[in-house]
N, C-alpha and C. Protein backbone atom coordinates (compact mmCIF):
# COMPACT_ATOMS: atom_id res chain seq x y z
N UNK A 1 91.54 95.48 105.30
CA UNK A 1 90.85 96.59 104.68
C UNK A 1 91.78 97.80 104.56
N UNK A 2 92.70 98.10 105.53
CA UNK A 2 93.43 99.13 105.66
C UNK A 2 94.37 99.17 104.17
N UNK A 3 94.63 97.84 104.40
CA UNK A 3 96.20 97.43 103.05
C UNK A 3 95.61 97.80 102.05
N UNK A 4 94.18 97.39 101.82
CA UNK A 4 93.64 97.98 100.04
C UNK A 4 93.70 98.96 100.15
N UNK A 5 93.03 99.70 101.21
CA UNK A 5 92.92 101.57 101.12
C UNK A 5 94.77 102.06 100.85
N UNK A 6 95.47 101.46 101.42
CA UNK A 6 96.69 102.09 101.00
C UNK A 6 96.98 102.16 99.57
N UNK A 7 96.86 100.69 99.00
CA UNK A 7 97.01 100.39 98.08
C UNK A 7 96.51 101.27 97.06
N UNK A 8 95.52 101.62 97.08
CA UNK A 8 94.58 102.35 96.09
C UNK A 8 94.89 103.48 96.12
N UNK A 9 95.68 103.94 97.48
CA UNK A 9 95.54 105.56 97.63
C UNK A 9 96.65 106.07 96.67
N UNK A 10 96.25 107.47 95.96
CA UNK A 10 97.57 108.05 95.42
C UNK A 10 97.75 109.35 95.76
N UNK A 11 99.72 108.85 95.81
CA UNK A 11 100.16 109.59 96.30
C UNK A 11 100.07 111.47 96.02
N UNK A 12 100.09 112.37 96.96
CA UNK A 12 100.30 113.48 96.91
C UNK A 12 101.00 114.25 96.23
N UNK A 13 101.27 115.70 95.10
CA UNK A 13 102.27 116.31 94.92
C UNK A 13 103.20 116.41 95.32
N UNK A 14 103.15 116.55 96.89
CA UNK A 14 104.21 117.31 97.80
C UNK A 14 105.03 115.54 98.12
N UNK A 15 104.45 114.34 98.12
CA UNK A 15 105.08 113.13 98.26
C UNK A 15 105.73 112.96 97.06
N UNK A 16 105.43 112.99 95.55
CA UNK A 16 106.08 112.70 94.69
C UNK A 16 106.99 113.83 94.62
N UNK A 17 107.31 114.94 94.33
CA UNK A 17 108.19 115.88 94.65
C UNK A 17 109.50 115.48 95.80
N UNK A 18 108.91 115.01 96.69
CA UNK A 18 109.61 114.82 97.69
C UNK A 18 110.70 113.86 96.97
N UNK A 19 109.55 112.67 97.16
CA UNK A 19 110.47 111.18 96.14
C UNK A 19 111.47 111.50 95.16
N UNK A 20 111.08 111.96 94.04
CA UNK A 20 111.60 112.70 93.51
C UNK A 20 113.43 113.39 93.91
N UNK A 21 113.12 114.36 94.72
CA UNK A 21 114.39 114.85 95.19
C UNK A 21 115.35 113.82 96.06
N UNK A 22 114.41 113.17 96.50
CA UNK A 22 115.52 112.10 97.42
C UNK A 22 116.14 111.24 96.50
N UNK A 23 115.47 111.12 95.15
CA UNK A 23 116.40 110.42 94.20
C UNK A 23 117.47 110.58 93.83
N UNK A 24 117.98 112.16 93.84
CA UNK A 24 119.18 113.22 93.53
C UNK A 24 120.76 111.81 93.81
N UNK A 25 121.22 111.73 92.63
CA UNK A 25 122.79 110.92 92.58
C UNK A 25 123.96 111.85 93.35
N UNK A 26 123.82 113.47 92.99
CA UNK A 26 124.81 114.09 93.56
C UNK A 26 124.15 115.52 93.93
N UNK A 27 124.91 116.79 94.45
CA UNK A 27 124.30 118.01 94.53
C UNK A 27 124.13 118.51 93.09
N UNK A 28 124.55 118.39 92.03
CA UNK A 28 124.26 119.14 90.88
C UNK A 28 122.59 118.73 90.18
N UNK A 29 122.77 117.26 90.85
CA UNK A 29 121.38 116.60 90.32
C UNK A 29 120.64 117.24 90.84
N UNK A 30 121.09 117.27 92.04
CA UNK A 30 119.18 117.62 93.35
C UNK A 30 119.14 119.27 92.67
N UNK A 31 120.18 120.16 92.58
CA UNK A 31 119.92 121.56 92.31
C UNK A 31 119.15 121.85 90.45
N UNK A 32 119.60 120.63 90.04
CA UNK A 32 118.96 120.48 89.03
C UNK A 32 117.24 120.06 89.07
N UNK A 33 117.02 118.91 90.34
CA UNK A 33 115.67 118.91 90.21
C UNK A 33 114.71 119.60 90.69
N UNK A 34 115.38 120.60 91.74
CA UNK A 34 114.83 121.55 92.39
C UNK A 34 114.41 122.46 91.71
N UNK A 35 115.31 122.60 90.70
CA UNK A 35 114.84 123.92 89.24
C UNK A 35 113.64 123.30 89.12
N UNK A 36 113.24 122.37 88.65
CA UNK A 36 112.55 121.49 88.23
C UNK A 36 111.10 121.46 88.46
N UNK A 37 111.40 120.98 89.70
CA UNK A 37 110.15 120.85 90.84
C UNK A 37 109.76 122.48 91.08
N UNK A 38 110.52 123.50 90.82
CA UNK A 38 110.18 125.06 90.92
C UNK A 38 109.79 125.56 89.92
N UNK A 39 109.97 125.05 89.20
CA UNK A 39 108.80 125.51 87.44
C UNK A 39 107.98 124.21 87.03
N UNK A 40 107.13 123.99 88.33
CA UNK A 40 106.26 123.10 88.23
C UNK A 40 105.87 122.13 87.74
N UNK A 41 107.22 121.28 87.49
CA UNK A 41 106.96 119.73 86.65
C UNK A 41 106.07 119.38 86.98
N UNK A 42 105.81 118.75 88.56
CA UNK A 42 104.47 118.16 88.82
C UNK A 42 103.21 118.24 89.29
N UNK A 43 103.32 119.57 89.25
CA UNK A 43 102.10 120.21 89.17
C UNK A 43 100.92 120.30 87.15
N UNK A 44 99.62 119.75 88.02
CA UNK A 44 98.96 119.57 87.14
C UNK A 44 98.33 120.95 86.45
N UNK A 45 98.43 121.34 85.27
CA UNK A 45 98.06 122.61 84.89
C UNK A 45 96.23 122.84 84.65
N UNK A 46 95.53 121.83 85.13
CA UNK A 46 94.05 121.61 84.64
C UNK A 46 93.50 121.88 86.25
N UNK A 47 94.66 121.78 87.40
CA UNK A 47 94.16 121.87 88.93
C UNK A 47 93.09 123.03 88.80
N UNK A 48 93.32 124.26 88.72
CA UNK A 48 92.62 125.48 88.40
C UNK A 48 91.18 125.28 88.27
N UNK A 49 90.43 124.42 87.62
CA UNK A 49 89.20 123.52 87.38
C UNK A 49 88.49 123.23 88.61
N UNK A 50 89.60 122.95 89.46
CA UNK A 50 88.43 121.70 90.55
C UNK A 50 88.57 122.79 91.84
């Protein structure tokens, strides 16, 4: 029961963000995705709603 609940669960902003940065190939990348992640790529603009 546990494994489906994982399964199903999705992931967090602050986890994909994270993911995200740990992807970084070199420092120019990560300072690049950090811009990124700081003018709110993954942040949903409809959050404001709920």
């Amino acid at each position: 029961m546990t494994n489906l609940l994982r399964a199903l669960r999705v992931p967090t902003t602050e986890e994909v963000e994270t993911a995200y940065l740990n992807g970084a190939a070199s420092r120019y990348d990560l300072e690049q995705r950090q811009r990124e992640v700081d003018t709110g790529r993954f942040r949903r603009k409809f959050a404001a709603y709920y």
